[in-house]
Protein backbone atom coordinates (compact mmCIF):
# COMPACT_ATOMS: atom_id res chain seq x y z
CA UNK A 1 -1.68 -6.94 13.30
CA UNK A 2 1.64 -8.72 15.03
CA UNK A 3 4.19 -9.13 12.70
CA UNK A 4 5.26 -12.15 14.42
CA UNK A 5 2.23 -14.22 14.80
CA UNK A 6 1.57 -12.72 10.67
CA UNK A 7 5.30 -14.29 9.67
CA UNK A 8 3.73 -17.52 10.93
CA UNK A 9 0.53 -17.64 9.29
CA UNK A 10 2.11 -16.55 6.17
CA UNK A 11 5.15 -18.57 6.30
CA UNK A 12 7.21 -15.73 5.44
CA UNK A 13 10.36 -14.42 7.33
CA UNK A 14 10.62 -11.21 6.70
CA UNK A 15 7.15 -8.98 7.17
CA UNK A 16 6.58 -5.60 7.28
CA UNK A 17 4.83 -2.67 7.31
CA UNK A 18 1.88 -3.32 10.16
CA UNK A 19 1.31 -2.95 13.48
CA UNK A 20 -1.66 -4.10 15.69
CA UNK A 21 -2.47 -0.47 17.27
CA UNK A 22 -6.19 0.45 15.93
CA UNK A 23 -6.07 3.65 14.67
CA UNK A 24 -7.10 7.22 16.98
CA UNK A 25 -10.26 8.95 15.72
CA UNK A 26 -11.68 5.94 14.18
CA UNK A 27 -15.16 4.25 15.61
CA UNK A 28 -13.72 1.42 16.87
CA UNK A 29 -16.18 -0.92 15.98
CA UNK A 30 -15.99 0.49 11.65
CA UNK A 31 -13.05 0.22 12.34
CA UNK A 32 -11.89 -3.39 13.10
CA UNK A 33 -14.50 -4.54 10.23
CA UNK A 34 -12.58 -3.20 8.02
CA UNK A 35 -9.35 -3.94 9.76
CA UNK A 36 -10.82 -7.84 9.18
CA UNK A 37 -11.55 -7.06 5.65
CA UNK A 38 -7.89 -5.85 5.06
CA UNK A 39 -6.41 -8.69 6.80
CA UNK A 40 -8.03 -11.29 4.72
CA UNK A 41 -6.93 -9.25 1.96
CA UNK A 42 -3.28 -10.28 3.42
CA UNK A 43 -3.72 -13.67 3.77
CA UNK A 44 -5.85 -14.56 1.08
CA UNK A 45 -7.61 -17.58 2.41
CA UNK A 46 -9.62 -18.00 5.06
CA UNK A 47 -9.45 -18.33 9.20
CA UNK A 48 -10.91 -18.87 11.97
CA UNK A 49 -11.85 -16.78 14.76
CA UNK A 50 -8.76 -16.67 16.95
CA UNK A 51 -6.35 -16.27 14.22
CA UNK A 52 -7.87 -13.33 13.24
CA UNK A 53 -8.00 -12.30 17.04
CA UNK A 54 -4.61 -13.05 17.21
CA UNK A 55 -3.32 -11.13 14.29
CA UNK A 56 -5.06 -8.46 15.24
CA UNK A 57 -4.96 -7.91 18.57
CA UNK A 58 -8.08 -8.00 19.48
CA UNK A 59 -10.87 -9.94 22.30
CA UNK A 60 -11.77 -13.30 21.07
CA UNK A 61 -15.26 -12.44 22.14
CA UNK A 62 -15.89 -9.53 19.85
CA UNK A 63 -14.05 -10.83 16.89
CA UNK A 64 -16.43 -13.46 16.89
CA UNK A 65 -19.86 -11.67 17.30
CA UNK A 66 -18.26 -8.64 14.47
CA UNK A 67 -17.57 -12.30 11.77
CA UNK A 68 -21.09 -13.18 12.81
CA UNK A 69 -22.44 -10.16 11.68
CA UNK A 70 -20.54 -9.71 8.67
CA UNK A 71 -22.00 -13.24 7.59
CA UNK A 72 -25.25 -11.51 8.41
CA UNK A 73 -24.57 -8.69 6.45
CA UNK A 74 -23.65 -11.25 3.41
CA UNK A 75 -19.84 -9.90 3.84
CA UNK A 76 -18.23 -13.04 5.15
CA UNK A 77 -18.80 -16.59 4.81
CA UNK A 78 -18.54 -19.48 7.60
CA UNK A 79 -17.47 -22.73 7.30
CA UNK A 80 -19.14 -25.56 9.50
CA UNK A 81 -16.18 -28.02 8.41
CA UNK A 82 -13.38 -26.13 9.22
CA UNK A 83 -14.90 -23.73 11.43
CA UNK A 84 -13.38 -20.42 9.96
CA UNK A 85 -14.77 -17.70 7.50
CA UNK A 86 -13.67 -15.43 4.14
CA UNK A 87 -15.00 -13.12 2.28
CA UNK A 88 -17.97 -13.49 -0.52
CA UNK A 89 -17.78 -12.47 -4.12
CA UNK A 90 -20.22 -8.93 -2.54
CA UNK A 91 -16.47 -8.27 -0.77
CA UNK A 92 -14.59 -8.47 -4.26
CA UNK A 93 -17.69 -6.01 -6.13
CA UNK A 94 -17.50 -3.28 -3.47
CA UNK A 95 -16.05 -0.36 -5.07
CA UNK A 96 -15.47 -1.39 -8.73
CA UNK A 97 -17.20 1.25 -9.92
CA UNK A 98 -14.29 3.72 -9.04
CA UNK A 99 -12.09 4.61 -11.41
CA UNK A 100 -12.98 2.21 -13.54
CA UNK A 101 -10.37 2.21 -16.61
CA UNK A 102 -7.35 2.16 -14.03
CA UNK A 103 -9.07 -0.54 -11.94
CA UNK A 104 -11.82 -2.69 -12.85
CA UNK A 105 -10.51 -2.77 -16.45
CA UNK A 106 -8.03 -4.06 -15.25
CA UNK A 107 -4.53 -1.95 -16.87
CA UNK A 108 -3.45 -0.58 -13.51
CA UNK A 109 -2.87 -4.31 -12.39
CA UNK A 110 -1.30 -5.11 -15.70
CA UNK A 111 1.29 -2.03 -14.95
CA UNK A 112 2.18 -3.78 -11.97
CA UNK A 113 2.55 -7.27 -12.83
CA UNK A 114 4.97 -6.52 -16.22
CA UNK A 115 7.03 -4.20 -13.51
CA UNK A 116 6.72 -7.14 -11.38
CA UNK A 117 7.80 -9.66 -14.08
CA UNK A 118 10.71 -7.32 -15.25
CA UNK A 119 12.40 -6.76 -12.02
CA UNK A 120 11.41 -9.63 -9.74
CA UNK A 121 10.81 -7.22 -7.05
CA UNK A 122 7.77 -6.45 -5.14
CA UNK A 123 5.63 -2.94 -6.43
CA UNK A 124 3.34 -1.27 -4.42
CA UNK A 125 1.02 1.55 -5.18
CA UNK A 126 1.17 4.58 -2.53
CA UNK A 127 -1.99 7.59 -2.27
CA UNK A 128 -1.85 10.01 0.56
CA UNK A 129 -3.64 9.81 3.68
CA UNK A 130 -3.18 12.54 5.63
CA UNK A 131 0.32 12.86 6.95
CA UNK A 132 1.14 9.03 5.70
CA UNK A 133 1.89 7.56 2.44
CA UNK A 134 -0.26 4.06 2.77
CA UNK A 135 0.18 1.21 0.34
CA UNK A 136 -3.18 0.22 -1.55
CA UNK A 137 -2.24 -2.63 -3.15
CA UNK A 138 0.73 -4.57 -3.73
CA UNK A 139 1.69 -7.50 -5.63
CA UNK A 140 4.71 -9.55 -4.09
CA UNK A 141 8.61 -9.91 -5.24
CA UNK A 142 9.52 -13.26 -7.05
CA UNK A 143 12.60 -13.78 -5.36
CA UNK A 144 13.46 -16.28 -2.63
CA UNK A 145 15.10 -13.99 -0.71
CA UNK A 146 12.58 -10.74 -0.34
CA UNK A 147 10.41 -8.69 2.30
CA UNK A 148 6.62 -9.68 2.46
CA UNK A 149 4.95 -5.85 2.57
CA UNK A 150 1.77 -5.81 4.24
CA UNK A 151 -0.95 -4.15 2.35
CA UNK A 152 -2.43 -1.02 4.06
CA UNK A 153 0.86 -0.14 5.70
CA UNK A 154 1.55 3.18 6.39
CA UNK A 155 4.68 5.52 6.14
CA UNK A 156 5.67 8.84 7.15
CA UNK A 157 5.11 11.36 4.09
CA UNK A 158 8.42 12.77 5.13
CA UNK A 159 10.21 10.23 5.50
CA UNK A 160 9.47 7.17 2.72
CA UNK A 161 10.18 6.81 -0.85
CA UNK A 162 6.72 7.12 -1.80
CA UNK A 163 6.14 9.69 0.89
CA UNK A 164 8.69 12.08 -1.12
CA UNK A 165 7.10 11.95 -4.11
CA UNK A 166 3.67 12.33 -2.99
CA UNK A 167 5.31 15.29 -1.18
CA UNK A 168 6.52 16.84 -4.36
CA UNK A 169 3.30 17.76 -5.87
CA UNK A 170 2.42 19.79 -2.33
CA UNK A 171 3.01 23.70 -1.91
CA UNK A 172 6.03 24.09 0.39
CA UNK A 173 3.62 25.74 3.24
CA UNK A 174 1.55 21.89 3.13
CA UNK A 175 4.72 19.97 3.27
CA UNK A 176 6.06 21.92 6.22
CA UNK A 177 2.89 21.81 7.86
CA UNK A 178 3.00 18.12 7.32
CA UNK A 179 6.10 17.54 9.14
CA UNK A 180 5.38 19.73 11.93
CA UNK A 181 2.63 17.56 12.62
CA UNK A 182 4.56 14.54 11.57
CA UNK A 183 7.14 15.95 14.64
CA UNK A 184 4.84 16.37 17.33
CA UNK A 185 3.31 13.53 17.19
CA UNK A 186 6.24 11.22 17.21
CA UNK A 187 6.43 8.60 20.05
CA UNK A 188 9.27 8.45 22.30
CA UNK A 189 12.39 7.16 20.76
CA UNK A 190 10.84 8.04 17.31
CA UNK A 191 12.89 10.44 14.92
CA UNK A 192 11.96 14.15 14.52
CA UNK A 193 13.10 15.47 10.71
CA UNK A 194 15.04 18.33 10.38
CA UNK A 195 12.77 20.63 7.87
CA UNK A 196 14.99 22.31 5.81
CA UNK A 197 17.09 18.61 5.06
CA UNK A 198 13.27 17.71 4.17
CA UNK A 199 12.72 20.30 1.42
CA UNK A 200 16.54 20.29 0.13
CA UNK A 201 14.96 16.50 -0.49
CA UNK A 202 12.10 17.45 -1.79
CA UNK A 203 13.44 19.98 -3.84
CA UNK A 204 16.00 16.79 -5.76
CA UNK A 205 12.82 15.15 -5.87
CA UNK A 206 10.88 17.26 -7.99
CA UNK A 207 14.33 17.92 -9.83
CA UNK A 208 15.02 13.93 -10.49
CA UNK A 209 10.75 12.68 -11.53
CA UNK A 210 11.95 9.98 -9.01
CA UNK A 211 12.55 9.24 -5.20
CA UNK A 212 14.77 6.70 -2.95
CA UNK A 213 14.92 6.01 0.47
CA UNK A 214 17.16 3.50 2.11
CA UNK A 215 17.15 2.17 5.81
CA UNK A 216 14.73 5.14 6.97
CA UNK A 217 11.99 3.35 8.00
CA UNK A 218 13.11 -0.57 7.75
CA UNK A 219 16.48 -1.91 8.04
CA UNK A 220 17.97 -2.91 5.44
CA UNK A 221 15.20 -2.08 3.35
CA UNK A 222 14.26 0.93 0.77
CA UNK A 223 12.27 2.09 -1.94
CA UNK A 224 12.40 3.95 -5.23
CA UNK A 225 9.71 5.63 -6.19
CA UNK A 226 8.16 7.13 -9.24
CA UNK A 227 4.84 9.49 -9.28
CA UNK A 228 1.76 7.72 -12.03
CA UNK A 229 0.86 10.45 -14.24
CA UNK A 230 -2.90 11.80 -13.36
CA UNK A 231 -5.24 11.12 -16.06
CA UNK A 232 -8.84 13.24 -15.51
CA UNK A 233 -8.25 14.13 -12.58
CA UNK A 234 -7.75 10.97 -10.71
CA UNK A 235 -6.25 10.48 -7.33
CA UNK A 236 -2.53 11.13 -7.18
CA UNK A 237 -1.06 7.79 -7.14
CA UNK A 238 2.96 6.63 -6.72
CA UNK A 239 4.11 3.04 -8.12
CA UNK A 240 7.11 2.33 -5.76
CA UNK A 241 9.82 -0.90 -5.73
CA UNK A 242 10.45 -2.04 -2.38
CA UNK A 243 13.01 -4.23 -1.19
CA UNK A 244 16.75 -4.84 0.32
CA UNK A 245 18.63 -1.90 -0.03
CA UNK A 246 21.62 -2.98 -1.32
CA UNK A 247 19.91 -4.57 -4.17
CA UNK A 248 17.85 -1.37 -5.20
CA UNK A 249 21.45 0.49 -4.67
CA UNK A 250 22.87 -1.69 -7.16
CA UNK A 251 19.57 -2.12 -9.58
CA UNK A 252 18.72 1.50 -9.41
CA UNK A 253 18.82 2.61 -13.15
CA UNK A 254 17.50 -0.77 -14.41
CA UNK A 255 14.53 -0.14 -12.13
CA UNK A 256 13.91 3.46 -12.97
CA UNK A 257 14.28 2.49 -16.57
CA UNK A 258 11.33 -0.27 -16.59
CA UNK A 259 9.51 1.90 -14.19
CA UNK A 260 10.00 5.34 -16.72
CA UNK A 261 8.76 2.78 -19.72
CA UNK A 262 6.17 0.74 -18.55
CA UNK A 263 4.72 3.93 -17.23
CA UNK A 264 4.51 5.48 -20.49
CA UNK A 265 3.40 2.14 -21.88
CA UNK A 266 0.38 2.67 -19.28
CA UNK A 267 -0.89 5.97 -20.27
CA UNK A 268 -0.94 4.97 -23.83
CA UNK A 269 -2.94 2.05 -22.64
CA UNK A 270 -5.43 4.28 -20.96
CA UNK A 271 -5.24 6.64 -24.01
CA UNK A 272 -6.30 3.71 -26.20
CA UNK A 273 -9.07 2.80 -23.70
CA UNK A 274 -10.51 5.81 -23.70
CA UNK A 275 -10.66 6.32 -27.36
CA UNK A 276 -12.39 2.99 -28.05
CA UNK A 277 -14.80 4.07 -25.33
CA UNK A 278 -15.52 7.42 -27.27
CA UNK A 279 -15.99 5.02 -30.04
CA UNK A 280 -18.89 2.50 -28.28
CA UNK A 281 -20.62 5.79 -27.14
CA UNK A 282 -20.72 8.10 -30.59
C-alpha cells in the first residue's frame, strides 16, 4: 500500500505503518485477496478498481478480474452506480468463531475503546508473526493532531514497543535467534541491533511488566506497551499506545496506569463471562 496515495484517500496527514511490497513466500495470488480484504478493512468504505490498484501497487488488470471473483465467491459486492465494490456481511462472519469470549463477545473491543476514551490516543493490539510484531486491530486516537496506524503493519520484534514485550515471554536462545535473522535480512541502509543492548532491554522489560520505544522505527513516534494476560491458553497478545513521542514521554505513568487497570478490569470481565457460561451449561 503507498502511504502517500493512502494519506489521500483517507484524508489523513500522517500514515503509517504499510508499505506496498507483497510479501516473499506468499502465493501471490492468496495473497493480494487478502491484501484487498485488509485494505478495505483500512478504509472502511468502498472503491473502485483503480484505487485499490493504486493503493496497492498492483496491475489494474488483475485487480479487477481478483474483485470479480471475490463477488463470485460472495466475498465482495459491486456497485453498478458508482462502479466500485466492499465487502458482504460473509466478510464480517469469517472467523468469529475464534476465541470467542475475547472477540465475538465482544470485551476485547470494549478494553480498547475505554483505553481509547481514557487517553485519547490510538491502541493497537500486537501477536507475533514470525520475526515481526504485526498490529491486528486498532482503533484510532481522538486527537486532532495524531498518526493514522495502518492495520496489519508490521514491526521488527527487536526493535518496537510491542516487539519487546512479545520478546519477553521467549527463551533467550529464540530471541537471539530472532535477531540474527532480523540482521541478515536487513536491506541496505537498514539498522542491524547490537544483541547484547537487545537482551539488557529485554531483560528491563521483563523487570518493568511494560515496554517503550521512541523514534526507533517512526520519527517522532513511539509506543508503550503492556503484555494481555493469557486466559486458556490463548494467543499471546500485547495492547500497545502509539503516538508522538513527546506526548507518551510526558503521559507515560497516566498511560501505564489506565493500561495496568483497565487490564485487570478485563480479566475480571472474562472471569465473569466464563462463570455465567458454566452457569447456562450445568
Amino acid at each position: 500500500m503507498r502511504a502517500r496515495q493512502l494519506s489521500r484517500s483517507l484524508n489523513e496527514r500522517n500514515v503509517v505503518g504499510w508499505n506496498s511490497a507483497e510479501t516473499e513466500g506468499v502465493v501471490k495470488s492468496a495473497g493480494r485477496v487478502l491484501r484487498i480484504l485488509e485494505l478495505f478493512d483500512v478504509l472502511r468504505r468502498e472503491a473502485p478498481v483503480y484505487e485499490v490498484s493504486d493503493l496497492l501497487d498492483l496491475p489494474q488488470s488483475s485487480t479487477s478480474v481478483l474483485l470479480r471473483s471475490m463477488v463470485v465467491m460472495g466475498y465482495l459486492q459491486f456497485n453498478p452506480k458508482t462502479r466500485a465494490f466492499s465487502p458482504t456481511t460473509r466478510v464480517a462472519l469469517l472467523g468469529n468463531w475464534v476465541n470467542g469470549a475475547m472477540i465475538s463477545d465482544g470485551l476485547l473491543m470494549r478494553l480498547l475503546q475505554r483505553v481509547n476514551a481514557r487517553t485519547n490516543q490510538a491502541v493497537v493490539v500486537a501477536v507475533r508473526n514470525q520475526i515481526w510484531s504485526e498490529y491486528i486491530h486498532i482503533v484510532q486516537s481522538t486527537n486532532p493532531v495524531r498518526l493514522f496506524v495502518v492495520k496489519g503493519s508490521r514491526r521488527p520484534l527487536i526493535r518496537s514497543g510491542t516487539g519487546l514485550m512479545l520478546l519477553a515471554d521467549l527463551p533467550d536462545s529464540d530471541i537471539k535467534r530472532i535477531a540474527m535473522r532480523t540482521n541478515a535480512e536487513a536491506g541496505e541502509g537498514q539498522p542491524r541491533d547490537c544483541i547484547q543492548t537487545l537482551m539488557e532491554q529485554v531483560a528491563e522489560v521483563r523487570s518493568l511488566g511494560w515496554a517503550s520505544t521512541f523514534d526507533t522505527i517512526t520519527k517522532g513516534g513511539g509506543m508503550i506497551a503492556m503484555r494481555l494476560p493469557q486466559v486458556n491458553n490463548e494467543e499471546q497478545l500485547v495492547v500497545g499506545v502509539p503516538g508522538l513521542s513527546d506526548n507518551l514521554r510526558e503521559n507515560r505513568d497516566t498511560y501505564l496506569a489506565v493500561l495496568r487497570e483497565e487490564t485487570a478490569r478485563y480479566i475480571e470481565w472474562r472471569r465473569s463471562h466464563e462463570v455465567i457460561e458454566a452457569e447456562g451449561c450445568a
